[in-house]
PDB file of N, CA and C in Angstrom:
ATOM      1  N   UNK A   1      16.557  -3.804  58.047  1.00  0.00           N
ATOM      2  CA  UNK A   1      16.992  -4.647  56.952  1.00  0.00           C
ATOM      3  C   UNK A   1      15.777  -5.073  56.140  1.00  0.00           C
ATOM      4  N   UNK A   2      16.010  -4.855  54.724  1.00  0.00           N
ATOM      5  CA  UNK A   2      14.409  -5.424  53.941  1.00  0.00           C
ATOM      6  C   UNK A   2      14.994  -6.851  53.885  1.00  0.00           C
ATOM      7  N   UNK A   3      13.878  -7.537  53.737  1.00  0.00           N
ATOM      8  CA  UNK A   3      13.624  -9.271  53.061  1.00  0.00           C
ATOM      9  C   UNK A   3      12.339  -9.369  52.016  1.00  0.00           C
ATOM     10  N   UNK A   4      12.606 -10.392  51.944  1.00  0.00           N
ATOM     11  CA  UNK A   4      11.748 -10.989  50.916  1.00  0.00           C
ATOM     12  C   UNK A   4      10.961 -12.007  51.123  1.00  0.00           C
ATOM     13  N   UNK A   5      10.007 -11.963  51.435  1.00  0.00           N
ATOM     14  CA  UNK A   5       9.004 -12.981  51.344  1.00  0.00           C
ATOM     15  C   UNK A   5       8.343 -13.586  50.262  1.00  0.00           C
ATOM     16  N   UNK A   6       8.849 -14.740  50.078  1.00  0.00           N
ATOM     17  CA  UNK A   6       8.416 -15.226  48.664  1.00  0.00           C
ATOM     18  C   UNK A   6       6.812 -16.203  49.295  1.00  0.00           C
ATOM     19  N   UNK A   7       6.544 -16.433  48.463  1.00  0.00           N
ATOM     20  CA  UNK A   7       5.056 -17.036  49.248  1.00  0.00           C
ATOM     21  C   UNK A   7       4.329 -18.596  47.475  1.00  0.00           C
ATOM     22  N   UNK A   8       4.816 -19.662  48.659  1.00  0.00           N
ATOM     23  CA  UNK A   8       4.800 -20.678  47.348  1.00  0.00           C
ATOM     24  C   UNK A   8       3.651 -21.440  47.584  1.00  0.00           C
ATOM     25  N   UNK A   9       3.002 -22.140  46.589  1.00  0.00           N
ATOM     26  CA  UNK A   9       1.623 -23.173  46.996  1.00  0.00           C
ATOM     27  C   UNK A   9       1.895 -23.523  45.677  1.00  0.00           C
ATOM     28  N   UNK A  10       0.904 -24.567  45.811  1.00  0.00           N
ATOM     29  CA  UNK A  10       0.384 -25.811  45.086  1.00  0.00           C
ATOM     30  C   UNK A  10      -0.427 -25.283  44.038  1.00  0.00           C
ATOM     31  N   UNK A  11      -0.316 -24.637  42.591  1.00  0.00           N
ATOM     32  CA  UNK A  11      -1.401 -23.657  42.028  1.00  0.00           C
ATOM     33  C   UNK A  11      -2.171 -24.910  41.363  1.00  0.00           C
ATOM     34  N   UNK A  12      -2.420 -26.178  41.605  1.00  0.00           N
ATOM     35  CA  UNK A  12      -3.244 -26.985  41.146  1.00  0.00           C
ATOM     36  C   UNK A  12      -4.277 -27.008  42.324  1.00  0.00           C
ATOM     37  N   UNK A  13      -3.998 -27.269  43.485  1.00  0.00           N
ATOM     38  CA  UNK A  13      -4.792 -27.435  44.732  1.00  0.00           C
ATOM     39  C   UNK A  13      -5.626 -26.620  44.747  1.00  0.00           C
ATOM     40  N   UNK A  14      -4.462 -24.949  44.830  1.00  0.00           N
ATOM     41  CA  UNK A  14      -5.395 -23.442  44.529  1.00  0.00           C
ATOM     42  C   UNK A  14      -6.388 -23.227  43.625  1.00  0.00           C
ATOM     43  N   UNK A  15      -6.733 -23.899  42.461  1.00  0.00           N
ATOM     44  CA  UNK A  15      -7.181 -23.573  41.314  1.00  0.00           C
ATOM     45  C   UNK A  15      -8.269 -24.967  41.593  1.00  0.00           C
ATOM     46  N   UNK A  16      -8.545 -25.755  42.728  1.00  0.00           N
ATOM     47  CA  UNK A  16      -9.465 -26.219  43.001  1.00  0.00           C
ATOM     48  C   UNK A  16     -10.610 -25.764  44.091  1.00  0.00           C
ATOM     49  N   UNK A  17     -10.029 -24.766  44.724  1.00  0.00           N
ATOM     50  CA  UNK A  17     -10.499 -23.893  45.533  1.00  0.00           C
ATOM     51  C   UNK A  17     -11.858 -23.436  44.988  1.00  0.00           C
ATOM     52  N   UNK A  18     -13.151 -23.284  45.896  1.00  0.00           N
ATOM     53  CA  UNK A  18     -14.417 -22.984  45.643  1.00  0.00           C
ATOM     54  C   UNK A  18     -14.496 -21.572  45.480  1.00  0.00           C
ATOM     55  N   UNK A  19     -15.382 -20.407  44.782  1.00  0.00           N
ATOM     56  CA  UNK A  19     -15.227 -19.322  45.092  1.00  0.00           C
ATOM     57  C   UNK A  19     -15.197 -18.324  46.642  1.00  0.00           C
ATOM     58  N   UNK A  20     -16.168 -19.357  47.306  1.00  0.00           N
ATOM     59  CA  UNK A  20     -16.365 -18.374  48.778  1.00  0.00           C
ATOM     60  C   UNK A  20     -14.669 -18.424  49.274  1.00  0.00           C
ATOM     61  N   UNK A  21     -14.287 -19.783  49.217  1.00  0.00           N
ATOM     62  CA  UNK A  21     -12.600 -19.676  50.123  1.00  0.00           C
ATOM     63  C   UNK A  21     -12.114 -19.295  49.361  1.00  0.00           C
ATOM     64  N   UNK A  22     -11.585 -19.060  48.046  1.00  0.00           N
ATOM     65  CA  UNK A  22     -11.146 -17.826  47.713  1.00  0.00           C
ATOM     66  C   UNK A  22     -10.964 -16.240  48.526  1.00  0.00           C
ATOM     67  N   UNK A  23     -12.160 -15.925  47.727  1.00  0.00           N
ATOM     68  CA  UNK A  23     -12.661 -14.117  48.650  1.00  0.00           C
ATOM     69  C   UNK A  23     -12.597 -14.580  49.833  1.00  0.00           C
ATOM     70  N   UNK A  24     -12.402 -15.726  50.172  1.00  0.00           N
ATOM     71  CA  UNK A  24     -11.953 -15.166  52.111  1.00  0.00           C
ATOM     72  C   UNK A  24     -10.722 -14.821  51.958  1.00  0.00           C
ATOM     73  N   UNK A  25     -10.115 -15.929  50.969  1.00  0.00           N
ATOM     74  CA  UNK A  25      -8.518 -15.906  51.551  1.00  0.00           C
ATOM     75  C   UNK A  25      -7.604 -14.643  50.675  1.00  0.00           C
ATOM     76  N   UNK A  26      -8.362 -14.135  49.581  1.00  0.00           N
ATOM     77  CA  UNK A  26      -8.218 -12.982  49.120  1.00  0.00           C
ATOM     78  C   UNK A  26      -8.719 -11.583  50.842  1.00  0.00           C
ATOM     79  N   UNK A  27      -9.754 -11.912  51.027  1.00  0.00           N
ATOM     80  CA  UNK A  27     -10.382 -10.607  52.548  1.00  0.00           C
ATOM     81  C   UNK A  27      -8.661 -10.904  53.922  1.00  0.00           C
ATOM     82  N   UNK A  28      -8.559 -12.019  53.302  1.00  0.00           N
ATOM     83  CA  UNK A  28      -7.076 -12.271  54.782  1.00  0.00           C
ATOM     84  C   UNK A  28      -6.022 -11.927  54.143  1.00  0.00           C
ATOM     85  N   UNK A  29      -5.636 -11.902  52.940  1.00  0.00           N
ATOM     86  CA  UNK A  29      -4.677 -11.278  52.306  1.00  0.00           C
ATOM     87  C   UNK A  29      -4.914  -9.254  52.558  1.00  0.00           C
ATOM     88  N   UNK A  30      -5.325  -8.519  51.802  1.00  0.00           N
ATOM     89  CA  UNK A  30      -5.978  -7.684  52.269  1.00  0.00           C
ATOM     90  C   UNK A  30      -5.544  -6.927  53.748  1.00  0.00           C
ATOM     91  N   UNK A  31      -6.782  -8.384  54.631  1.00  0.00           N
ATOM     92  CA  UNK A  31      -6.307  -7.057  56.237  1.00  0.00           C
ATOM     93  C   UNK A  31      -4.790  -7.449  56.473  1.00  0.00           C
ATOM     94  N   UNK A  32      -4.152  -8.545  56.062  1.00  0.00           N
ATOM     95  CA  UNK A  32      -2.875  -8.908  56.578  1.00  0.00           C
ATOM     96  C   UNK A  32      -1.579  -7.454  55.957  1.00  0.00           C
ATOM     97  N   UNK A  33      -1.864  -7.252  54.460  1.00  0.00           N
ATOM     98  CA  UNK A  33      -1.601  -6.240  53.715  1.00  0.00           C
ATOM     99  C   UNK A  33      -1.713  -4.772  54.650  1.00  0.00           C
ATOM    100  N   UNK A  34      -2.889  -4.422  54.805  1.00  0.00           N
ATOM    101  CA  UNK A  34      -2.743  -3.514  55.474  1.00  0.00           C
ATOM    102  C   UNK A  34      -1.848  -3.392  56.880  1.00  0.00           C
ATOM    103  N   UNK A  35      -2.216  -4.774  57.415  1.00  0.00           N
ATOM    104  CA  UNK A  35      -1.564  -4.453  58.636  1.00  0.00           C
ATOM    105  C   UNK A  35      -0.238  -4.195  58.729  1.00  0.00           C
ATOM    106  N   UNK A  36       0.756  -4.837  57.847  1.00  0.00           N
ATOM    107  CA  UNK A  36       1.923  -4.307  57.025  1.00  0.00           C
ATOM    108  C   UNK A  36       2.054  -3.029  56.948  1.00  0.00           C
ATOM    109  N   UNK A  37       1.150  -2.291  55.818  1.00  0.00           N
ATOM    110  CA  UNK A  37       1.290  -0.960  55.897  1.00  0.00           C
ATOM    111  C   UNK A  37       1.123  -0.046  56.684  1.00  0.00           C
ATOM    112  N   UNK A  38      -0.365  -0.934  57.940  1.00  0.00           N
ATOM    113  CA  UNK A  38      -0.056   0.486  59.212  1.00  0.00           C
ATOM    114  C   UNK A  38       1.337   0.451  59.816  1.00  0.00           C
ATOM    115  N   UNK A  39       2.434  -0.703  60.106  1.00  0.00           N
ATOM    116  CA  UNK A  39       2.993  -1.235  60.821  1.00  0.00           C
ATOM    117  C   UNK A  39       4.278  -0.185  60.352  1.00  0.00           C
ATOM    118  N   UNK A  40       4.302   0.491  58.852  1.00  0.00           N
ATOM    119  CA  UNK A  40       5.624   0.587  58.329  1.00  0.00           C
ATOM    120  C   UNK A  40       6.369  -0.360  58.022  1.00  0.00           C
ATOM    121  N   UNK A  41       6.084  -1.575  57.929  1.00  0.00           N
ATOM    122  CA  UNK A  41       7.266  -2.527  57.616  1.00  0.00           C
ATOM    123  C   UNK A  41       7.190  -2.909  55.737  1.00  0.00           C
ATOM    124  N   UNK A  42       6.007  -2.985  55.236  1.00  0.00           N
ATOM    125  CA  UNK A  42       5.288  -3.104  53.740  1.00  0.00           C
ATOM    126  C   UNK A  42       6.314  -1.806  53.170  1.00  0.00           C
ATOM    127  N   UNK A  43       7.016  -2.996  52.353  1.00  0.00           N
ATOM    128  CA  UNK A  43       7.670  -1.768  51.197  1.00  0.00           C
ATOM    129  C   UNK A  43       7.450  -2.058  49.580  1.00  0.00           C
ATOM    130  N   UNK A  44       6.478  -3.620  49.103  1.00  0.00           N
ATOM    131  CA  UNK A  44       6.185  -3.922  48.272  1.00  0.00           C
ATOM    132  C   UNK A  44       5.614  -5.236  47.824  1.00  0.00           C
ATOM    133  N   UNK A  45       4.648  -5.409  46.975  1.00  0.00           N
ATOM    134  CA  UNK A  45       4.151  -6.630  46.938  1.00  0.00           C
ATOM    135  C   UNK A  45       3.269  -6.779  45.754  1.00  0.00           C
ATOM    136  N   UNK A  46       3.734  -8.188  45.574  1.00  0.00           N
ATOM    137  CA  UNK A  46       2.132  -8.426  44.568  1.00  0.00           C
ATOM    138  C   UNK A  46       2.138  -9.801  44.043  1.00  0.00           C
ATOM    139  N   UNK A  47       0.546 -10.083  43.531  1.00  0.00           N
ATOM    140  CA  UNK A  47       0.460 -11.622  43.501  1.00  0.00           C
ATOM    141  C   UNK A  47       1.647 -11.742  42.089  1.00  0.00           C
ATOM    142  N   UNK A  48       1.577 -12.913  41.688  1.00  0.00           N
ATOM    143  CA  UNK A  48       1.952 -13.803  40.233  1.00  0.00           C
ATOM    144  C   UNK A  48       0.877 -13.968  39.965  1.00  0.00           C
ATOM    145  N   UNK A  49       1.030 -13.953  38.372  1.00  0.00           N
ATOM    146  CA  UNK A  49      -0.019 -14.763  37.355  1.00  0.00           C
ATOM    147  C   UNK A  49       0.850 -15.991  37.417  1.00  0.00           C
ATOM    148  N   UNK A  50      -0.034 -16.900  36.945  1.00  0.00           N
ATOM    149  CA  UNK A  50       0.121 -18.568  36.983  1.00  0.00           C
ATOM    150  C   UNK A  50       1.214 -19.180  36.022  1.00  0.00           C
ATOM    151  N   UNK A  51       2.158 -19.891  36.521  1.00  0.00           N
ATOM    152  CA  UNK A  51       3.152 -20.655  35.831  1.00  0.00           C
ATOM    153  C   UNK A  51       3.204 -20.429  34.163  1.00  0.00           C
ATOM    154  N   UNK A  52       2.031 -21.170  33.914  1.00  0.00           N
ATOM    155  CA  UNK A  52       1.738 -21.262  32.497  1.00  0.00           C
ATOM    156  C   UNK A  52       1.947 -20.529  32.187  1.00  0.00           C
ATOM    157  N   UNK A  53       2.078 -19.134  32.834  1.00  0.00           N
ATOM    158  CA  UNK A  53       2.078 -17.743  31.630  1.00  0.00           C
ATOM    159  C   UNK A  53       3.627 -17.376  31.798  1.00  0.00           C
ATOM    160  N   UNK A  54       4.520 -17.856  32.598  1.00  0.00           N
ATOM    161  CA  UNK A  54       5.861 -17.600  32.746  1.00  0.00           C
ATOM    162  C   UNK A  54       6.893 -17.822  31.211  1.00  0.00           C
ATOM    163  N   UNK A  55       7.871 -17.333  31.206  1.00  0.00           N
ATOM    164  CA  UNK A  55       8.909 -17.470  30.323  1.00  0.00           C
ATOM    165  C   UNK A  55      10.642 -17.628  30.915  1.00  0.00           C
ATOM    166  N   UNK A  56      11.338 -18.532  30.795  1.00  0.00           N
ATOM    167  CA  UNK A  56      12.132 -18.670  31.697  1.00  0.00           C
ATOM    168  C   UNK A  56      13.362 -18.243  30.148  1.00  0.00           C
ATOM    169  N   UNK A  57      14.287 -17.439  30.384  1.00  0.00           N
ATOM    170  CA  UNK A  57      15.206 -16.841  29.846  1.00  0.00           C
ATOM    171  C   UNK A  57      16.627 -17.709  30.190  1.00  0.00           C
ATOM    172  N   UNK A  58      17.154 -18.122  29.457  1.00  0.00           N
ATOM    173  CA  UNK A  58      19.159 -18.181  29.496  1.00  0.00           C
ATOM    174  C   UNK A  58      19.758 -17.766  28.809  1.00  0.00           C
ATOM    175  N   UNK A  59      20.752 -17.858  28.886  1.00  0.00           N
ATOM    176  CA  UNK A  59      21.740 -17.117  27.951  1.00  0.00           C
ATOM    177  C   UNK A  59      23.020 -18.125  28.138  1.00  0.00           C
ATOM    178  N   UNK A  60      23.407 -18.940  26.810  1.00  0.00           N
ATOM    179  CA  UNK A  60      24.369 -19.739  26.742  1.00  0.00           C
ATOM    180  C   UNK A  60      25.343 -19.700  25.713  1.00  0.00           C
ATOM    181  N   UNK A  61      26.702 -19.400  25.464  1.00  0.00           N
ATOM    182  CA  UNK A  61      27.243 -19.211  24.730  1.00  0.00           C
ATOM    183  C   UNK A  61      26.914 -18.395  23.955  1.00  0.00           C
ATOM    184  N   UNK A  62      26.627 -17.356  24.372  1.00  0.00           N
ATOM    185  CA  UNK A  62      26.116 -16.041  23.886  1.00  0.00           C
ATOM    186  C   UNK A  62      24.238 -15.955  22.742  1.00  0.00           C
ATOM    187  N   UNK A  63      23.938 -17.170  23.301  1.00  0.00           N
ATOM    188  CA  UNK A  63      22.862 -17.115  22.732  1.00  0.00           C
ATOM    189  C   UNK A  63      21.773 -17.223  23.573  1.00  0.00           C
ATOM    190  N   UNK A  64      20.447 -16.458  23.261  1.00  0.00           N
ATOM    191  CA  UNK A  64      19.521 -16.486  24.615  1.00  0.00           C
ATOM    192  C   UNK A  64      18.603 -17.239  23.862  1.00  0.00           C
ATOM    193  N   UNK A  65      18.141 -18.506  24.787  1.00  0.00           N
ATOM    194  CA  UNK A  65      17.389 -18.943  24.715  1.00  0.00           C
ATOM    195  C   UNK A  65      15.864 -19.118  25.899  1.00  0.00           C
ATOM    196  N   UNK A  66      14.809 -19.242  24.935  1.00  0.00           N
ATOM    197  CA  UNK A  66      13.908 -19.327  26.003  1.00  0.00           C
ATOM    198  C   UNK A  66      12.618 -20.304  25.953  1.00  0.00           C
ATOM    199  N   UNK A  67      12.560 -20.348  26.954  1.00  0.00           N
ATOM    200  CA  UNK A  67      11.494 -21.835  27.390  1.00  0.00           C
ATOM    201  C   UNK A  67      10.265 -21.296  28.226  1.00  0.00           C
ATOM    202  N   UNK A  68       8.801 -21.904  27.671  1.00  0.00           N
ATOM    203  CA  UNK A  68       7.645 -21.242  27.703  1.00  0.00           C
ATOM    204  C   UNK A  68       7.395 -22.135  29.620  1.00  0.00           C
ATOM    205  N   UNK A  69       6.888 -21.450  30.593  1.00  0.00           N
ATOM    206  CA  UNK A  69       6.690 -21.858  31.724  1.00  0.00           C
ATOM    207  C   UNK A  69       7.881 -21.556  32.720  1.00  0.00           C
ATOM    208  N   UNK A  70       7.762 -22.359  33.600  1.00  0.00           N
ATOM    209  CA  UNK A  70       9.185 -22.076  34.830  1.00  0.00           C
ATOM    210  C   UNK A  70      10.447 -22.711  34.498  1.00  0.00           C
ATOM    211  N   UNK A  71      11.439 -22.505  35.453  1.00  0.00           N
ATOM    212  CA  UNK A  71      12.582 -23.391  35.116  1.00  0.00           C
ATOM    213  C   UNK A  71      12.545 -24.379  35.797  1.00  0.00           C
ATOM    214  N   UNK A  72      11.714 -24.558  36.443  1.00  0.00           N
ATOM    215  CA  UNK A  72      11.745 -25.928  37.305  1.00  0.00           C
ATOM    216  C   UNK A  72      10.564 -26.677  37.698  1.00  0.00           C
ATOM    217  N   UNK A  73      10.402 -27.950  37.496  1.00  0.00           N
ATOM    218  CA  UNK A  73       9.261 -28.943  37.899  1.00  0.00           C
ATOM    219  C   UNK A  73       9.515 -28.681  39.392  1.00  0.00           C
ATOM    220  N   UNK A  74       8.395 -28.370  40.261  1.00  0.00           N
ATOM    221  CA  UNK A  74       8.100 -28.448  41.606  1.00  0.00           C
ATOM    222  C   UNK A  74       7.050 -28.554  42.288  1.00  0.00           C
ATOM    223  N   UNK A  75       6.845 -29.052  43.426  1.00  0.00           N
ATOM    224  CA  UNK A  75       5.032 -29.547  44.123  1.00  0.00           C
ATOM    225  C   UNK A  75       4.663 -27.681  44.374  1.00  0.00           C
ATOM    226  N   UNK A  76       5.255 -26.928  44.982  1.00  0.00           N
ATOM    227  CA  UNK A  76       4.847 -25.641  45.030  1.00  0.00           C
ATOM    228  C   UNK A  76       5.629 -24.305  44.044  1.00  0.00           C
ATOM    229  N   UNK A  77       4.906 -23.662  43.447  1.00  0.00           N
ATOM    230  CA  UNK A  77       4.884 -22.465  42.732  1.00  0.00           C
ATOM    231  C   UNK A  77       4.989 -21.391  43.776  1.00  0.00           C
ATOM    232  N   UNK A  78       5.764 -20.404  43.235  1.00  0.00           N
ATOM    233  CA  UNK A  78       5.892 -18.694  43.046  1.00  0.00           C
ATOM    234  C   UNK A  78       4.839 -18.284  42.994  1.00  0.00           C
ATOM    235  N   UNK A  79       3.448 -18.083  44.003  1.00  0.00           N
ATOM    236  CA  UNK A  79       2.619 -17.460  43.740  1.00  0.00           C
ATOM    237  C   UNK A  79       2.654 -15.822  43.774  1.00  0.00           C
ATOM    238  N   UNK A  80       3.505 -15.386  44.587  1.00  0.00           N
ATOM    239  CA  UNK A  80       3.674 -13.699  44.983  1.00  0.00           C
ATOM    240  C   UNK A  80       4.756 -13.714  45.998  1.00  0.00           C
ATOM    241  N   UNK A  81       4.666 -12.294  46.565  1.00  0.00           N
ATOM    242  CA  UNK A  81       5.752 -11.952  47.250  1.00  0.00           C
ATOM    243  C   UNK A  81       5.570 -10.826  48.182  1.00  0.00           C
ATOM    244  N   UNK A  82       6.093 -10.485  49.011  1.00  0.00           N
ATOM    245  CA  UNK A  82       5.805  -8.960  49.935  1.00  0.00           C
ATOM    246  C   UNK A  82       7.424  -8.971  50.237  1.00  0.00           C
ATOM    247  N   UNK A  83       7.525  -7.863  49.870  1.00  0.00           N
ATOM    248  CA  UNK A  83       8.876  -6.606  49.847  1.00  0.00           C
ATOM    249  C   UNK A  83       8.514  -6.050  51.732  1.00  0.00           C
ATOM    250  N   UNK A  84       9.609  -6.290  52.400  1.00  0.00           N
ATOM    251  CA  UNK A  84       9.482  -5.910  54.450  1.00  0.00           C
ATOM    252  C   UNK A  84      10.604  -5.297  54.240  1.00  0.00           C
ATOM    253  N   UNK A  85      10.537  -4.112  55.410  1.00  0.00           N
ATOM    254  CA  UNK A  85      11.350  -3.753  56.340  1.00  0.00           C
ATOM    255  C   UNK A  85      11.517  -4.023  57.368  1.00  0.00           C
ATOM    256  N   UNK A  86      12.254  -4.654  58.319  1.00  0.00           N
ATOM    257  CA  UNK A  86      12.093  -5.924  59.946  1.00  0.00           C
ATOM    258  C   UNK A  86      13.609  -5.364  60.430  1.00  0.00           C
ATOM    259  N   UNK A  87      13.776  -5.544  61.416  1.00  0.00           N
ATOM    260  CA  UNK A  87      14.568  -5.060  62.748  1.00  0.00           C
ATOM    261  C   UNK A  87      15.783  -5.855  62.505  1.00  0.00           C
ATOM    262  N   UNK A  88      14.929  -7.819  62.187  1.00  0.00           N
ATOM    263  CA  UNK A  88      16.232  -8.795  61.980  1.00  0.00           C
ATOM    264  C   UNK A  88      15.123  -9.768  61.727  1.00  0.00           C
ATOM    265  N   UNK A  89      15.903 -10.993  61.438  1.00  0.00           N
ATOM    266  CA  UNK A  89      15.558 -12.292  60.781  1.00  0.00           C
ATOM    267  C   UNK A  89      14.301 -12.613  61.823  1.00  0.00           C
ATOM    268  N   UNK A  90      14.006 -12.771  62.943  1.00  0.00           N
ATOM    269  CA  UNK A  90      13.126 -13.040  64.059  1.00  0.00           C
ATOM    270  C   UNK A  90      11.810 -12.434  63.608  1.00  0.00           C
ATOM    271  N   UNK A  91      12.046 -11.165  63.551  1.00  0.00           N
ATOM    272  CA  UNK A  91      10.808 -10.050  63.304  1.00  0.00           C
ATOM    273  C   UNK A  91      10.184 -10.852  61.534  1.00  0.00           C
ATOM    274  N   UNK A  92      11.022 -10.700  60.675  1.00  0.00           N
ATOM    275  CA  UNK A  92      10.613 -11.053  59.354  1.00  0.00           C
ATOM    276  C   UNK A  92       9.959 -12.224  59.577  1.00  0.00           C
ATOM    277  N   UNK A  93      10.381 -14.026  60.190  1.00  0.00           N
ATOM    278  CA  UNK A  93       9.559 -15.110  60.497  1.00  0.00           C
ATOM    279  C   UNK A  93       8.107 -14.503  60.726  1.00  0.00           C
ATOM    280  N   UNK A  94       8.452 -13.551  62.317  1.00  0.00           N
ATOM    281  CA  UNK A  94       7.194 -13.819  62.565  1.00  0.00           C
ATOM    282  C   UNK A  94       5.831 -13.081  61.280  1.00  0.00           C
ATOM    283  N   UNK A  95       6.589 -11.897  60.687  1.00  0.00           N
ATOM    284  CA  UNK A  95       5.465 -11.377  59.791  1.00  0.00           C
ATOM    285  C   UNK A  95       5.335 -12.519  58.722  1.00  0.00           C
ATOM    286  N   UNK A  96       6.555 -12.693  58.584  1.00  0.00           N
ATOM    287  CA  UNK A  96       6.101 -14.381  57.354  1.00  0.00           C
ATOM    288  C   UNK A  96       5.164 -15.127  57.658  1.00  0.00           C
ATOM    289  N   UNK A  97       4.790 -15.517  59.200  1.00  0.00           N
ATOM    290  CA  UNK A  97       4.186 -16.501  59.729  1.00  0.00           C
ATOM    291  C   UNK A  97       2.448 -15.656  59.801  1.00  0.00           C
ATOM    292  N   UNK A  98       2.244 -15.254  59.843  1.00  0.00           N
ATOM    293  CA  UNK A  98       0.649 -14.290  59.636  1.00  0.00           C
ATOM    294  C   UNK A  98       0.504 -14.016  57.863  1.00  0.00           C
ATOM    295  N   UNK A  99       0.973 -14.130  57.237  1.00  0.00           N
ATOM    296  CA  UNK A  99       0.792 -14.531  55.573  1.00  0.00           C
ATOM    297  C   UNK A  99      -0.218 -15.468  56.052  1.00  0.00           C
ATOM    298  N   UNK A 100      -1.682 -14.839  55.012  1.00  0.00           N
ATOM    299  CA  UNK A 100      -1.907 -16.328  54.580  1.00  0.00           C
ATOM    300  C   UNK A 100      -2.006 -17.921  54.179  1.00  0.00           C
ATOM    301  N   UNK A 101      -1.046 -17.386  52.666  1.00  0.00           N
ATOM    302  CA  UNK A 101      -0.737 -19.005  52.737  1.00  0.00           C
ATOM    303  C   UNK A 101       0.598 -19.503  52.930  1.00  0.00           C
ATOM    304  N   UNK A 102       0.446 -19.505  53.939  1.00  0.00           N
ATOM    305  CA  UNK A 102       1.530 -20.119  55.333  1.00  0.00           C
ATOM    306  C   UNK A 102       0.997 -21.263  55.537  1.00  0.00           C
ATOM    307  N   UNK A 103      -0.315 -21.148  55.678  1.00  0.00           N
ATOM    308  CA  UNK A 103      -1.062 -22.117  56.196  1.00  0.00           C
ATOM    309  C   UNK A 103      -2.005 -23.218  55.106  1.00  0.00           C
ATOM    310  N   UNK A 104      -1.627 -23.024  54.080  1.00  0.00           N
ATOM    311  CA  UNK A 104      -1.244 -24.517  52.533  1.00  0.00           C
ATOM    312  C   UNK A 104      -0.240 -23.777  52.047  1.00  0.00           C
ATOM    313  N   UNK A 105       0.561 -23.462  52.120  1.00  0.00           N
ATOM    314  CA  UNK A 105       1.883 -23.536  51.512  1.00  0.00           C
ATOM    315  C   UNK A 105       3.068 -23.140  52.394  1.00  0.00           C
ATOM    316  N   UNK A 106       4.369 -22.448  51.904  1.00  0.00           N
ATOM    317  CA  UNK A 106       5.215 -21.987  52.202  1.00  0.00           C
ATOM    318  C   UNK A 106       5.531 -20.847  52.024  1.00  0.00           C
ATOM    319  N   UNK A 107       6.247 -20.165  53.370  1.00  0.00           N
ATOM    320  CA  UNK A 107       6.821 -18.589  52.778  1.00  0.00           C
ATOM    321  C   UNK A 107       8.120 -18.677  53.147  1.00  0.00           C
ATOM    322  N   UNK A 108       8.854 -18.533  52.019  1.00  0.00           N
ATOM    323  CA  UNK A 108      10.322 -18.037  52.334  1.00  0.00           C
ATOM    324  C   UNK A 108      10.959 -16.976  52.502  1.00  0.00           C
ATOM    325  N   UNK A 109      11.958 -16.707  53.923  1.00  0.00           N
ATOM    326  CA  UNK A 109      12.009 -15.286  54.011  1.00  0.00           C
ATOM    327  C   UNK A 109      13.820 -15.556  53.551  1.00  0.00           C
ATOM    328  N   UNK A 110      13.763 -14.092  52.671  1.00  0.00           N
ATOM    329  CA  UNK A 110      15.262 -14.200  52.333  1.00  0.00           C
ATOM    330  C   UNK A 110      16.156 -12.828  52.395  1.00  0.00           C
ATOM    331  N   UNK A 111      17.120 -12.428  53.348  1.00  0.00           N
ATOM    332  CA  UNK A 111      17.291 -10.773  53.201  1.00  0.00           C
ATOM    333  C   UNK A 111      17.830 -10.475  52.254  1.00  0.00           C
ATOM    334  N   UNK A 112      17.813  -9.689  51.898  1.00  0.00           N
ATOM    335  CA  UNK A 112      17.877  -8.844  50.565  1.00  0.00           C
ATOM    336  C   UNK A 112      19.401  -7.987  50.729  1.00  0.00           C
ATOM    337  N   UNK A 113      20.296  -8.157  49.512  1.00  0.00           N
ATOM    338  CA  UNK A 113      21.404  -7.625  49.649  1.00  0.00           C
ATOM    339  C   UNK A 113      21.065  -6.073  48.893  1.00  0.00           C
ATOM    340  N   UNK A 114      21.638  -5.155  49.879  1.00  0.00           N
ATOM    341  CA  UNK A 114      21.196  -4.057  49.351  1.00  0.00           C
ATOM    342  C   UNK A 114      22.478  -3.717  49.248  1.00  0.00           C
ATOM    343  N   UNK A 115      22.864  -2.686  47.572  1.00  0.00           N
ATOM    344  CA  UNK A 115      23.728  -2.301  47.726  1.00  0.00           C
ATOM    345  C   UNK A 115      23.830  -0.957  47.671  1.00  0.00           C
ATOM    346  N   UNK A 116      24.553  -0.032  48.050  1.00  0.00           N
ATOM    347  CA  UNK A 116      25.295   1.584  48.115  1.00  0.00           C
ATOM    348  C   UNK A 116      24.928   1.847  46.929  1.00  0.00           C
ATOM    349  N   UNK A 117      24.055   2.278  46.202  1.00  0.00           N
ATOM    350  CA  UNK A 117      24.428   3.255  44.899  1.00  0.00           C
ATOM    351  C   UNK A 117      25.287   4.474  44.692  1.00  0.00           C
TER     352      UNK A 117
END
């Protein structure tokens, strides 16, 4: 079954970050990445650019409107995501739980409805 690992933080906290913890936590992203891909379970991923650069789209009474940033005020941001293949919900935690930032933020794992084409 694929899921979704959404992976959220604080991009104010992040963006106080020194350069060395950065490139670490970029070097733990990385081997964690790979280890995904030796594993077979990595079926896709990649960071976000930062809020600010978002565009949030509706469509109301047949008119689309749009608003510069997210749709929602929140303490943690959409920083990225990794696309899994996992056995069941158990297996996905635990690869959620070896993410990086797991450890200042949150990862949400969510399965993915796949449908029959």
């Amino acid at each position: 079954m694929q899921y979704l690992l959404m992976i959220y933080q604080n991009e104010v906290e992040y963006a106080k970050r020194d350069k060395s913890t950065e490139q670490a936590m970029l070097a733990e992203y990385q081997t964690f990445t790979q280890s995904i891909i030796s594993s077979g379970n990595y079926k896709g991923g990649d960071r976000l650019q930062p809020t600010t650069t978002a565009t949030t789209v509706r469509v109301r009474d047949g008119k689309m409107l749009t608003t510069d940033g997210p749709f929602a005020e929140t303490r943690e941001q959409l920083g990225g995501y990794y696309m899994i293949e996992a056995g069941n919900l158990d297996e996905a935690i635990g690869i959620a739980a070896r993410i990086p930032g797991a450890r200042v933020g949150s990862i949400e794992v969510r399965p993915v409805w796949q449908y029959n084409h």
